[in-house]
Protein backbone atom coordinates (compact mmCIF):
# COMPACT_ATOMS: atom_id res chain seq x y z
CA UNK A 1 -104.76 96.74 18.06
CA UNK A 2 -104.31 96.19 14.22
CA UNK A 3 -101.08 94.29 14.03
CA UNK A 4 -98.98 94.46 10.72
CA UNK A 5 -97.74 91.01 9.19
CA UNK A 6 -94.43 91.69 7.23
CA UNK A 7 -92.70 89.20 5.28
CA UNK A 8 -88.95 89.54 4.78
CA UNK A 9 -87.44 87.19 1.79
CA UNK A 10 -83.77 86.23 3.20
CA UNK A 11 -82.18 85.30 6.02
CA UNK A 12 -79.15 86.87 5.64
CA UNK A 13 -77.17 90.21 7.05
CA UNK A 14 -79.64 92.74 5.78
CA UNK A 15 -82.66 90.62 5.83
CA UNK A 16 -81.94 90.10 9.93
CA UNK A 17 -81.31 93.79 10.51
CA UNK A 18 -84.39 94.93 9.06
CA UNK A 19 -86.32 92.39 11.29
CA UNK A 20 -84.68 93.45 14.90
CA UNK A 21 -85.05 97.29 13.75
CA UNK A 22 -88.99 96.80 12.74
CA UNK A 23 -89.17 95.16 15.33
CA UNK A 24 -88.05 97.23 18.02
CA UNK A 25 -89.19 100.43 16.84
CA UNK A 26 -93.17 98.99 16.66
CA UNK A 27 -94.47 98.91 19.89
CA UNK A 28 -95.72 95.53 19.12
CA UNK A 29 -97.49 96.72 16.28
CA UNK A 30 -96.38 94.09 13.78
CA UNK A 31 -95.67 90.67 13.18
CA UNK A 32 -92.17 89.43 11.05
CA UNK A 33 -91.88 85.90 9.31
CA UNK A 34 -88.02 85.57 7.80
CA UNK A 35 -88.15 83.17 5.06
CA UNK A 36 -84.72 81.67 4.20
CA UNK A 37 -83.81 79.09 1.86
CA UNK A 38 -80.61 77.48 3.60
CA UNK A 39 -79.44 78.32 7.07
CA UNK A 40 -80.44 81.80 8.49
CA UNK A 41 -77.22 83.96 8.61
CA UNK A 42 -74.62 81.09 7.45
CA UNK A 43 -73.07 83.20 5.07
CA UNK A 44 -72.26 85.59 7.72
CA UNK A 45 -69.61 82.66 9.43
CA UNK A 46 -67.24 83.02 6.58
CA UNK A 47 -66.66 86.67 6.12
CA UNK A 48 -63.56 88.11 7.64
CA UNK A 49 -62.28 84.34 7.57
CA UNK A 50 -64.35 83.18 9.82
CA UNK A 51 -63.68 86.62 12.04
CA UNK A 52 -66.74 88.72 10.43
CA UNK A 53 -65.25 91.89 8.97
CA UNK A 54 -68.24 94.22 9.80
CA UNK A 55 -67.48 97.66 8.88
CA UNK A 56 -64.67 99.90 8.00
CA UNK A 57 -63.55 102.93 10.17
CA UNK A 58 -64.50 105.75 7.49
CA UNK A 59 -66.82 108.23 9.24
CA UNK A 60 -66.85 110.84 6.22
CA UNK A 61 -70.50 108.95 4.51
CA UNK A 62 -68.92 110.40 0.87
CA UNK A 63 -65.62 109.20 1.45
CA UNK A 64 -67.63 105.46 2.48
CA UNK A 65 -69.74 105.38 -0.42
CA UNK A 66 -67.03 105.89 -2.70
CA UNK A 67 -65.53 102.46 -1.84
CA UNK A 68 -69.17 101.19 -4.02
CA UNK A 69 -67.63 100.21 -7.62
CA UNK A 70 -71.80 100.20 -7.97
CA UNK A 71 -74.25 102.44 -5.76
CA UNK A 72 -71.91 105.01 -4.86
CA UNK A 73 -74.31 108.16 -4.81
CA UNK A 74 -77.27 105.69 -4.13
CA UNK A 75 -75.70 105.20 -0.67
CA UNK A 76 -75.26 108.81 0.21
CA UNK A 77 -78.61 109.29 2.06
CA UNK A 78 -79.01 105.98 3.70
CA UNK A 79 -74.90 106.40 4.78
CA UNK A 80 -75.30 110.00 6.16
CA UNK A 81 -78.01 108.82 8.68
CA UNK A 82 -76.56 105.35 9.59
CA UNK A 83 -73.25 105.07 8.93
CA UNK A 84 -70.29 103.42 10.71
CA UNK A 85 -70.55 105.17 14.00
CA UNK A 86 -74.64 104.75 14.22
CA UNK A 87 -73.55 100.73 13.13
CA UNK A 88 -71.09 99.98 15.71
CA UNK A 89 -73.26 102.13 18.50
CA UNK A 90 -75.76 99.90 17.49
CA UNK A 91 -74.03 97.03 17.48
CA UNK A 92 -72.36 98.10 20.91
CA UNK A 93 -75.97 98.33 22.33
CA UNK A 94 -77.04 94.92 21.55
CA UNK A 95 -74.02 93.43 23.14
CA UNK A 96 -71.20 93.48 20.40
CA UNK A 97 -68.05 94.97 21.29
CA UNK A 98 -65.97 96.10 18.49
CA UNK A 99 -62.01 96.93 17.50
CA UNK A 100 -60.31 98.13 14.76
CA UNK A 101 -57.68 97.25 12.76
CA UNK A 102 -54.33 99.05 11.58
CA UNK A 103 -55.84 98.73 8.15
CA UNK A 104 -59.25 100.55 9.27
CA UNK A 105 -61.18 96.90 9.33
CA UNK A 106 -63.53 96.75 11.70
CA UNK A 107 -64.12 93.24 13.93
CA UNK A 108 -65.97 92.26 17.26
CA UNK A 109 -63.70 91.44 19.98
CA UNK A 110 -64.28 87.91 19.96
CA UNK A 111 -62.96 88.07 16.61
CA UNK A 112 -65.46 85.66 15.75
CA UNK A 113 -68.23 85.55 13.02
CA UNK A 114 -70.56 83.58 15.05
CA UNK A 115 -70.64 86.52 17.60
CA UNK A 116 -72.97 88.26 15.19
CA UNK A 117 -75.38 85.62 14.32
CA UNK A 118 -75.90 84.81 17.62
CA UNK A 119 -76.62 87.91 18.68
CA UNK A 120 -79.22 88.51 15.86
CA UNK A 121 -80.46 85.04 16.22
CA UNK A 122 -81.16 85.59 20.13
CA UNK A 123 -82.55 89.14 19.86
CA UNK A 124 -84.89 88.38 16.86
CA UNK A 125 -86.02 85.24 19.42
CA UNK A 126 -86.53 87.46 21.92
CA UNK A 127 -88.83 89.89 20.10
CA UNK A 128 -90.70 87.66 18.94
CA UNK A 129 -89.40 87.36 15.29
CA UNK A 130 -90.58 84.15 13.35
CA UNK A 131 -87.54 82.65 11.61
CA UNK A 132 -88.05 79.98 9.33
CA UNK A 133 -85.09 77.83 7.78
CA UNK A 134 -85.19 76.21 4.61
CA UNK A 135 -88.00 77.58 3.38
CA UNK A 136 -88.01 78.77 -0.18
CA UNK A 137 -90.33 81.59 -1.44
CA UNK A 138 -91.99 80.47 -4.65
CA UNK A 139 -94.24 83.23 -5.49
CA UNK A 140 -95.57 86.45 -4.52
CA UNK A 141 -98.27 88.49 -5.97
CA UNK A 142 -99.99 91.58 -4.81
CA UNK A 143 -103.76 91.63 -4.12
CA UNK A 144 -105.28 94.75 -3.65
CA UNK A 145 -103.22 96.40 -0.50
CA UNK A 146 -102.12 92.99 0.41
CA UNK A 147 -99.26 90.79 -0.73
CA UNK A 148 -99.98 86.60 -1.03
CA UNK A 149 -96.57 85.09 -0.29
CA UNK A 150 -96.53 81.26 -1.58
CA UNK A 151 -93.74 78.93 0.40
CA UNK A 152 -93.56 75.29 -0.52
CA UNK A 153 -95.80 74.03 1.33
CA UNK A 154 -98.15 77.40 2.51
CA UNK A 155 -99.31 80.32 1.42
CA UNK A 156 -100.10 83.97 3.68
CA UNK A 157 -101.00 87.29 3.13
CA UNK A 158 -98.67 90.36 4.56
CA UNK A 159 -99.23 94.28 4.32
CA UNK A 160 -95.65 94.78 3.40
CA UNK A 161 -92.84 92.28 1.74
CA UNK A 162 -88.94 93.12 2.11
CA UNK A 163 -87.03 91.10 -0.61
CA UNK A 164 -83.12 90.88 1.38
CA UNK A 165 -81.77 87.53 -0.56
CA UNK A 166 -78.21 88.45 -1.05
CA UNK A 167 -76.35 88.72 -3.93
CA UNK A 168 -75.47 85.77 -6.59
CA UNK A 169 -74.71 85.43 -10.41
CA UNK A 170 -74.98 81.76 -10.47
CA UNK A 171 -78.26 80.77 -8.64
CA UNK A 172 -80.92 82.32 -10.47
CA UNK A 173 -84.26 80.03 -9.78
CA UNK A 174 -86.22 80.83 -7.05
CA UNK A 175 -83.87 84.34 -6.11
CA UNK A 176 -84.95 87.36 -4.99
CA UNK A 177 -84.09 88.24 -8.59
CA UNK A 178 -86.52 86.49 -9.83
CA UNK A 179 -89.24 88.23 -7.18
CA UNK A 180 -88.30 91.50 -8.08
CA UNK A 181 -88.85 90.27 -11.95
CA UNK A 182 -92.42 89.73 -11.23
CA UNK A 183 -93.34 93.27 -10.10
CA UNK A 184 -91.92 95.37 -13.37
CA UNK A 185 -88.56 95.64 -11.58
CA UNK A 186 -85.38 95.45 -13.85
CA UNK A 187 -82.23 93.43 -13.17
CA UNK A 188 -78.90 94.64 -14.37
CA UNK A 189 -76.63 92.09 -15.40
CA UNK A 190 -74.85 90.06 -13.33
CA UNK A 191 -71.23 89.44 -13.24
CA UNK A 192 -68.81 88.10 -10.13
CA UNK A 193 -66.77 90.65 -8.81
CA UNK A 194 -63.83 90.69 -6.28
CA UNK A 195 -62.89 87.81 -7.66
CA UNK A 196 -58.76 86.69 -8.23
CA UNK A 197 -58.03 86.65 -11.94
CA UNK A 198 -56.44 83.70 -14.25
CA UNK A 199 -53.81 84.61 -16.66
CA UNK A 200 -52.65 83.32 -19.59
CA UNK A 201 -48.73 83.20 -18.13
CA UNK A 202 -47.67 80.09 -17.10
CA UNK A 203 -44.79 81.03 -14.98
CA UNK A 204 -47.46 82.22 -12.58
CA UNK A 205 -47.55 78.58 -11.43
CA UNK A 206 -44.04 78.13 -10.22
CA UNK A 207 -45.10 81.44 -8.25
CA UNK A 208 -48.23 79.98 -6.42
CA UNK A 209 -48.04 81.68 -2.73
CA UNK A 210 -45.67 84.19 -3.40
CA UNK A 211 -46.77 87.92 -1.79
CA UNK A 212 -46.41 91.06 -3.01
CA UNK A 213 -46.77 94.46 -1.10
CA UNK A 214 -47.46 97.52 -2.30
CA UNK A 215 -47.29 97.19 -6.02
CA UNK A 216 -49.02 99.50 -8.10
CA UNK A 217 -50.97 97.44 -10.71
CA UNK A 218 -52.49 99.22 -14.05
CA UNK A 219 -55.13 97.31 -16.11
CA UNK A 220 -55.77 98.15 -19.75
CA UNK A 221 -58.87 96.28 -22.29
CA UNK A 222 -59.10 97.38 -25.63
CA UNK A 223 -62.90 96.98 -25.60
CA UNK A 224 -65.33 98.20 -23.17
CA UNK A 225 -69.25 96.83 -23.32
CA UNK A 226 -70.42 99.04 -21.04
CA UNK A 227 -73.18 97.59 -18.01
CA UNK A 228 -76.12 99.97 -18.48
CA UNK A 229 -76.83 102.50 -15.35
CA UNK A 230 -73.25 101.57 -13.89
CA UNK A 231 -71.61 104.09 -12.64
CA UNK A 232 -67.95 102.37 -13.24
CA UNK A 233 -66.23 103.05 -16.57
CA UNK A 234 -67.09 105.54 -19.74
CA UNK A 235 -66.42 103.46 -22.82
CA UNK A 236 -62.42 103.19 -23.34
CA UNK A 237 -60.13 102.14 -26.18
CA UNK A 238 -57.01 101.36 -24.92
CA UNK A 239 -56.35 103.87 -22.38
CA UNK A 240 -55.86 103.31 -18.70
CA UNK A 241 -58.63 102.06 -16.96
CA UNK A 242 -57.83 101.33 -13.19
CA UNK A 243 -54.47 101.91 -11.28
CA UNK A 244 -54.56 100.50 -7.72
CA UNK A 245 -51.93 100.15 -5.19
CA UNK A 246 -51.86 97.54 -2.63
CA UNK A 247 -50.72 93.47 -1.75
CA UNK A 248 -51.42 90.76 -3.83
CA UNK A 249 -50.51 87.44 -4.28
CA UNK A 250 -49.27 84.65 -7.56
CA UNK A 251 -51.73 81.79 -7.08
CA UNK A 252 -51.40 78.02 -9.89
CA UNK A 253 -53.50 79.88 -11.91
CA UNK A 254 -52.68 83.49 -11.59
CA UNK A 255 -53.43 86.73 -9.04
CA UNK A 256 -54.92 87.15 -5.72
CA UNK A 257 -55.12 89.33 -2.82
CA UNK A 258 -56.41 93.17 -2.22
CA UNK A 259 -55.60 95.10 -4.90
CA UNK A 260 -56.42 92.30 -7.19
CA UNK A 261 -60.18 91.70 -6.06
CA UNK A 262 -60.79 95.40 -6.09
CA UNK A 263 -59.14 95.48 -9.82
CA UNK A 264 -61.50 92.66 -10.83
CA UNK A 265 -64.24 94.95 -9.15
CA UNK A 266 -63.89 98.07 -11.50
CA UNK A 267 -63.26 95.66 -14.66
CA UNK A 268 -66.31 93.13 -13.89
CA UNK A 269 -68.21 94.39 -17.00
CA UNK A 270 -65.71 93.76 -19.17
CA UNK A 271 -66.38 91.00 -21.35
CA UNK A 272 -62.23 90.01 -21.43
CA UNK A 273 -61.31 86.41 -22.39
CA UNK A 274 -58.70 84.60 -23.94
CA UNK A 275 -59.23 86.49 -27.37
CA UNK A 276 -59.90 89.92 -25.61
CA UNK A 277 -57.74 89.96 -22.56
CA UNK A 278 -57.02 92.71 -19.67
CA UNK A 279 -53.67 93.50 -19.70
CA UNK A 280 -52.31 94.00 -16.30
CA UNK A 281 -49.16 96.27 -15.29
CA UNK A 282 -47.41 95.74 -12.35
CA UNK A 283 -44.86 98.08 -10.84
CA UNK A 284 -43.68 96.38 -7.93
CA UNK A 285 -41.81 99.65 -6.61
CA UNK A 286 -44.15 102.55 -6.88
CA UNK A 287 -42.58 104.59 -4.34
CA UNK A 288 -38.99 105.41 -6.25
CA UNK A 289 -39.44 106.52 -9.53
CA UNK A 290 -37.94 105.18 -12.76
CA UNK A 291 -34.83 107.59 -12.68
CA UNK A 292 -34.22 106.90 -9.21
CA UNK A 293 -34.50 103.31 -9.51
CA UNK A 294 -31.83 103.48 -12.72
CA UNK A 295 -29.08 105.38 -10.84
CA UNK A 296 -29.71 102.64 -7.80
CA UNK A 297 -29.41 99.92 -10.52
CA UNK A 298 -26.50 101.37 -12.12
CA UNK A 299 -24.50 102.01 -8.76
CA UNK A 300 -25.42 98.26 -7.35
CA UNK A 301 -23.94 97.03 -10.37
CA UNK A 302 -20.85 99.29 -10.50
CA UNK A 303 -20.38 98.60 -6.40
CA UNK A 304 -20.83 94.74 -6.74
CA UNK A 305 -19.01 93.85 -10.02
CA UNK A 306 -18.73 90.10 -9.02
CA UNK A 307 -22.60 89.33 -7.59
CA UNK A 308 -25.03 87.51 -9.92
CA UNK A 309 -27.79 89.60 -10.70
CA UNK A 310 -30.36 87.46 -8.84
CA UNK A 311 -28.77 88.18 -5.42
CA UNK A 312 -28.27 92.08 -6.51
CA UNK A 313 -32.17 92.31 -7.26
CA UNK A 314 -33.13 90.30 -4.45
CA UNK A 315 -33.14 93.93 -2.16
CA UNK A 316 -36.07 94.62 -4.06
CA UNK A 317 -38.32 91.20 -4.23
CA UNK A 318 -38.63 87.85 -3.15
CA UNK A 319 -35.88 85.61 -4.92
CA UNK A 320 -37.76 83.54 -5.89
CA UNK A 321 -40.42 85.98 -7.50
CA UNK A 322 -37.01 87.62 -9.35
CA UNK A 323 -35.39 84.20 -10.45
CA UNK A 324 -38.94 83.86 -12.32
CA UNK A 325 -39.13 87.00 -14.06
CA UNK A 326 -35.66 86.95 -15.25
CA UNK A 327 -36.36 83.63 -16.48
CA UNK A 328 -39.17 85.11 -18.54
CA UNK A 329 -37.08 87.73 -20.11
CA UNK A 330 -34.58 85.28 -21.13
CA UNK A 331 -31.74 86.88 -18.46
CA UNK A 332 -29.54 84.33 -16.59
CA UNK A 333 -29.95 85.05 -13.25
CA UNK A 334 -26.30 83.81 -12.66
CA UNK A 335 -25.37 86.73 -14.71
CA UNK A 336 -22.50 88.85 -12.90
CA UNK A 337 -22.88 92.53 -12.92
CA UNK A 338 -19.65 93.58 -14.31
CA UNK A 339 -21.44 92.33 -17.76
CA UNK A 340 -25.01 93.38 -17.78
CA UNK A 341 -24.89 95.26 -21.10
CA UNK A 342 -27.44 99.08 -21.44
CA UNK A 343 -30.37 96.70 -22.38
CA UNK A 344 -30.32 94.38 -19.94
CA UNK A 345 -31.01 97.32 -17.21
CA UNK A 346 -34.03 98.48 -19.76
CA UNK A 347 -35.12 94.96 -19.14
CA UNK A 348 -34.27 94.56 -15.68
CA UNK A 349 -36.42 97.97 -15.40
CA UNK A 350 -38.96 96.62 -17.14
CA UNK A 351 -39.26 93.77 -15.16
CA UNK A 352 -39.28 95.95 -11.86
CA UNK A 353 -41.89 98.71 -12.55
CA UNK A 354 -43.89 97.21 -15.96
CA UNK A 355 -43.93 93.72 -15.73
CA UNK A 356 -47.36 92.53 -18.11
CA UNK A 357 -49.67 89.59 -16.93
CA UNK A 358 -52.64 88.61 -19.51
CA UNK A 359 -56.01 87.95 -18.04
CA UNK A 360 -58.27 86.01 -19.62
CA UNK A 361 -60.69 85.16 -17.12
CA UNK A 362 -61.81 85.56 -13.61
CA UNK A 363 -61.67 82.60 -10.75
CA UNK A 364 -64.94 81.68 -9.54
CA UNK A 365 -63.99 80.52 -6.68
CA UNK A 366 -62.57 83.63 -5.67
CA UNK A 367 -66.07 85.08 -6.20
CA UNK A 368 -67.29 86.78 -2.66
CA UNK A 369 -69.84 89.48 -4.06
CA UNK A 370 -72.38 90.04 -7.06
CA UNK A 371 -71.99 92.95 -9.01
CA UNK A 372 -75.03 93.81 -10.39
CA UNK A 373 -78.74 93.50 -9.16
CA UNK A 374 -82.58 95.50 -9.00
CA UNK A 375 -82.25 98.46 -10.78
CA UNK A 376 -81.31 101.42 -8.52
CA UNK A 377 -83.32 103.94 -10.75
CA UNK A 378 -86.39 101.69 -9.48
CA UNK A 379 -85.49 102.06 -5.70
CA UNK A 380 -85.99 105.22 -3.10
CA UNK A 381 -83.06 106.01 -1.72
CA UNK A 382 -84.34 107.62 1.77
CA UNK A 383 -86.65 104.34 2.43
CA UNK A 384 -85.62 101.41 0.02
CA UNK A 385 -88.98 101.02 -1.11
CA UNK A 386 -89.93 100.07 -4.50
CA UNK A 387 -90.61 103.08 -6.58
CA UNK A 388 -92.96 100.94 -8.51
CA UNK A 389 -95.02 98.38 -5.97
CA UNK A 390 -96.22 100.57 -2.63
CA UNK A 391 -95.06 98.50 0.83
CA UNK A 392 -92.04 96.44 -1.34
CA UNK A 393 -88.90 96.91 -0.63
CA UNK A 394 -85.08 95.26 -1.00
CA UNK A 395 -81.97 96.14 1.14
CA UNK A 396 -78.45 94.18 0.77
CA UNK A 397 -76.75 92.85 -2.09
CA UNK A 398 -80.04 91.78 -4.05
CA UNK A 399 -79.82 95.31 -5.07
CA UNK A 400 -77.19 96.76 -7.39
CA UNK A 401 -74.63 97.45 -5.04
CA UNK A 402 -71.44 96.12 -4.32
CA UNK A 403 -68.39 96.89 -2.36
CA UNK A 404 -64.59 96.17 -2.21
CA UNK A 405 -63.12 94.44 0.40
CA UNK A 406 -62.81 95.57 3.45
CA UNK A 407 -66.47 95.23 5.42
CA UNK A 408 -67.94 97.73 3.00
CA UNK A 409 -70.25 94.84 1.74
CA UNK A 410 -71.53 94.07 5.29
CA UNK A 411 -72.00 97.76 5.83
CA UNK A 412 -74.54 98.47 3.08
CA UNK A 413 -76.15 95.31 4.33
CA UNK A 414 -76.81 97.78 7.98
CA UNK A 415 -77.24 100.75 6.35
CA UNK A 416 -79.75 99.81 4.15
CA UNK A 417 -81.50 97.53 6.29
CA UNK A 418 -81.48 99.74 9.05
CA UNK A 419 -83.26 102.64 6.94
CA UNK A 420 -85.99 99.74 5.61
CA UNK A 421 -86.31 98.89 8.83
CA UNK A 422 -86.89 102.44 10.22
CA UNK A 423 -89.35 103.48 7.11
CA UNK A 424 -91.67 100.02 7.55
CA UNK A 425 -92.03 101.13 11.51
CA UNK A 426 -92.77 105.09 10.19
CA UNK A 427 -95.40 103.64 7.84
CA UNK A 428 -97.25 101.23 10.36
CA UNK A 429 -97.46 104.39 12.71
């Protein structure tokens, strides 16, 4: 029997779930080396906080994909044949029970992250799957029909390569990037996303660890540079660019939370800074609108002639939180409400459904995905192999697709390795 030798470039999510898939669909047929740099699956442990958000419950594979700020209608075909409920069967058939959130995240029961890599790490043991740990891919070149993968310290030949190293905008040398690089394959630019975001306020610090819910935030850049093939913004000059509701939180340096890593996901092509900033706008009550909220102003203050305004606004946020913004539009908080004058309730107003932070960068640390990554255009869709080197192909973040929060990352990382997975086994047949 002619067996296969396939080499898959990244121990990671998608780089394991193409191995057990080959693997198991083969007969035998083939033989996998996984080459990763670090510590197969480690990055897997800190997802979900330590929990390992794994999917999302969204059945409908258009109303998934369109959670991808990048690779929306790339997804389509690889979603509509494996898509949550084919993942979490699957998973459910190698031993992984799962649950679900009131906020539609998905987690295994253990509600631990180290659930999953054990599971992949003892199944790809016991089919045989080589796994090799810090090892670090140097080279790869096609010869004739085979590839000649060079390691540190040896060099093989496979019939088919699968490049699954994971996303990053920082470590460049030695990346799958740089793989993909040397067979013709573009890489569009890469930029953090889901990140929190700095802001040029400093009354954000006396605010660090405050929460929000369910404010409606509005960002706004005067200048668009546009990231070539994405699919997230037209060019824009002012006007609105995202509006988002959902939780965040005031951190030293500025925003956190939900609605703040997916806003930082739709702007992460634009180049804003301290001389160009994003302009956020925060309505922190989105559910009563502005005439409503005025005749509920205007009757608190008529009803409670002698309460400061702090303790009157304090029904609608954190004291705290208000203390600070009145502070910031110069109104004393110990103001009673017999004297708030017509424009201190435009201000008050203001403060309650427009209040402006100015971003001028994002926080690395807060970085959790790559936006960005091989060229799409260069990629089939229905197999994930390379539309330009026959038996190559990439699943996972090393590709340019990224998702917001919410186990939508993990869940291309499936998808897409299950459909390489499927279409290596098809080929070998």
């Amino acid at each position: 029997m002619n067996i296969q030798n396939i080499a898959i470039i990244g121990g990671g999510p998608a780089g394991f779930m193409v191995a057990v898939v080959a693997a198991e669909n083969s007969s035998g047929k083939i033989h996998i080396d996984i080459f990763e740099k670090n510590i197969t699956l480690k990055t897997i442990l800190y997802t979900g906080n330590g929990r390992c958000n794994l999917s999302n419950e969204i059945y409908d594979y258009k109303e998934l994909a369109s959670n991808y700020p990048r690779g929306e209608k790339f997804l389509y075909s690889a979603f509509s044949r494996f898509g949550v409920k084919e993942t979490l069967d699957w998973f459910y058939r190698h031993g992984v029970e799962t649950y679900v959130q009131e906020d539609n995240r998905i987690f295994p029961t253990t509600d631990k992250a180290s659930t999953i890599r054990d599971m992949f790490i003892q199944r790809a043991e016991n089919i045989s799957i080589n796994i090799l740990s810090h090892t670090s891919t140097k080279k790869i070149i096609k010869k004739d029909d085979k590839f000649v993968v060079q390691m540190e310290n040896f060099t093989k030949e496979y019939d088919k390569v699968i490049i699954a190293t994971g996303g990053s905008s920082r470590d460049l040398q030695n990346s799958g990037y740089e793989l993909a690089k040397s067979f013709g394959h573009r890489i569009t630019e890469l930029k953090p996303s889901l990140t929190a975001l700095r802001t040029k306020e400093n009354f954000v610090q006396k605010l660090a660890g405050v929460s929000v819910k369910n404010a409606e935030i509005s960002s706004y850049f005067l200048k668009v540079d546009c990231h070539v093939g994405a699919e997230a913004h037209p060019r824009n000059d002012g006007r609105l660019i995202t509006k988002f509701k959902g939780d965040f939180v005031f951190t030293h340096k500025g925003v956190s939370g939900p609605v703040i890593f997916k806003t930082s996901a739709y702007c992460a092509y634009l180049n804003y800074s301290k001389n160009n900033p994003l302009l956020l706008k925060i309505n922190f009550l989105p559910d009563l609108n502005r005439e409503t909220l005025e005749k509920e102003l205007l009757e608190e203050f008529n009803s409670n002639p002698h309460k400061s305004l702090d303790n009157i606004l304090k029904k609608y946020l954190p004291k705290s939180l208000i203390d600070a913004l009145l502070e910031e539009a110069k109104l004393d908080t110990d103001k009673k409400a017999s004297q708030i004058t017509k424009e201190d309730r435009k201000k008050i107003l203001k403060i309650l459904t427009e209040t402006e932070l100015t971003v001028i960068s994002h926080e690395p640390e807060g970085e959790i995905v790559t936006a960005g990554g091989v060229c799409l255009k260069e990629i089939n869709p229905k197999t994930m192999e390379s539309k330009l080197v026959s038996g190559l192909y990439f699943c996972g973040e090393v590709m340019d697709i990224d998702g917001l929060t919410g186990g939508f990352n993990l869940q291309a990382c499936w998808s897409t390795g299950f459909i390489a997975g499927i279409n290596i086994f098809k080929e070998i047949l």
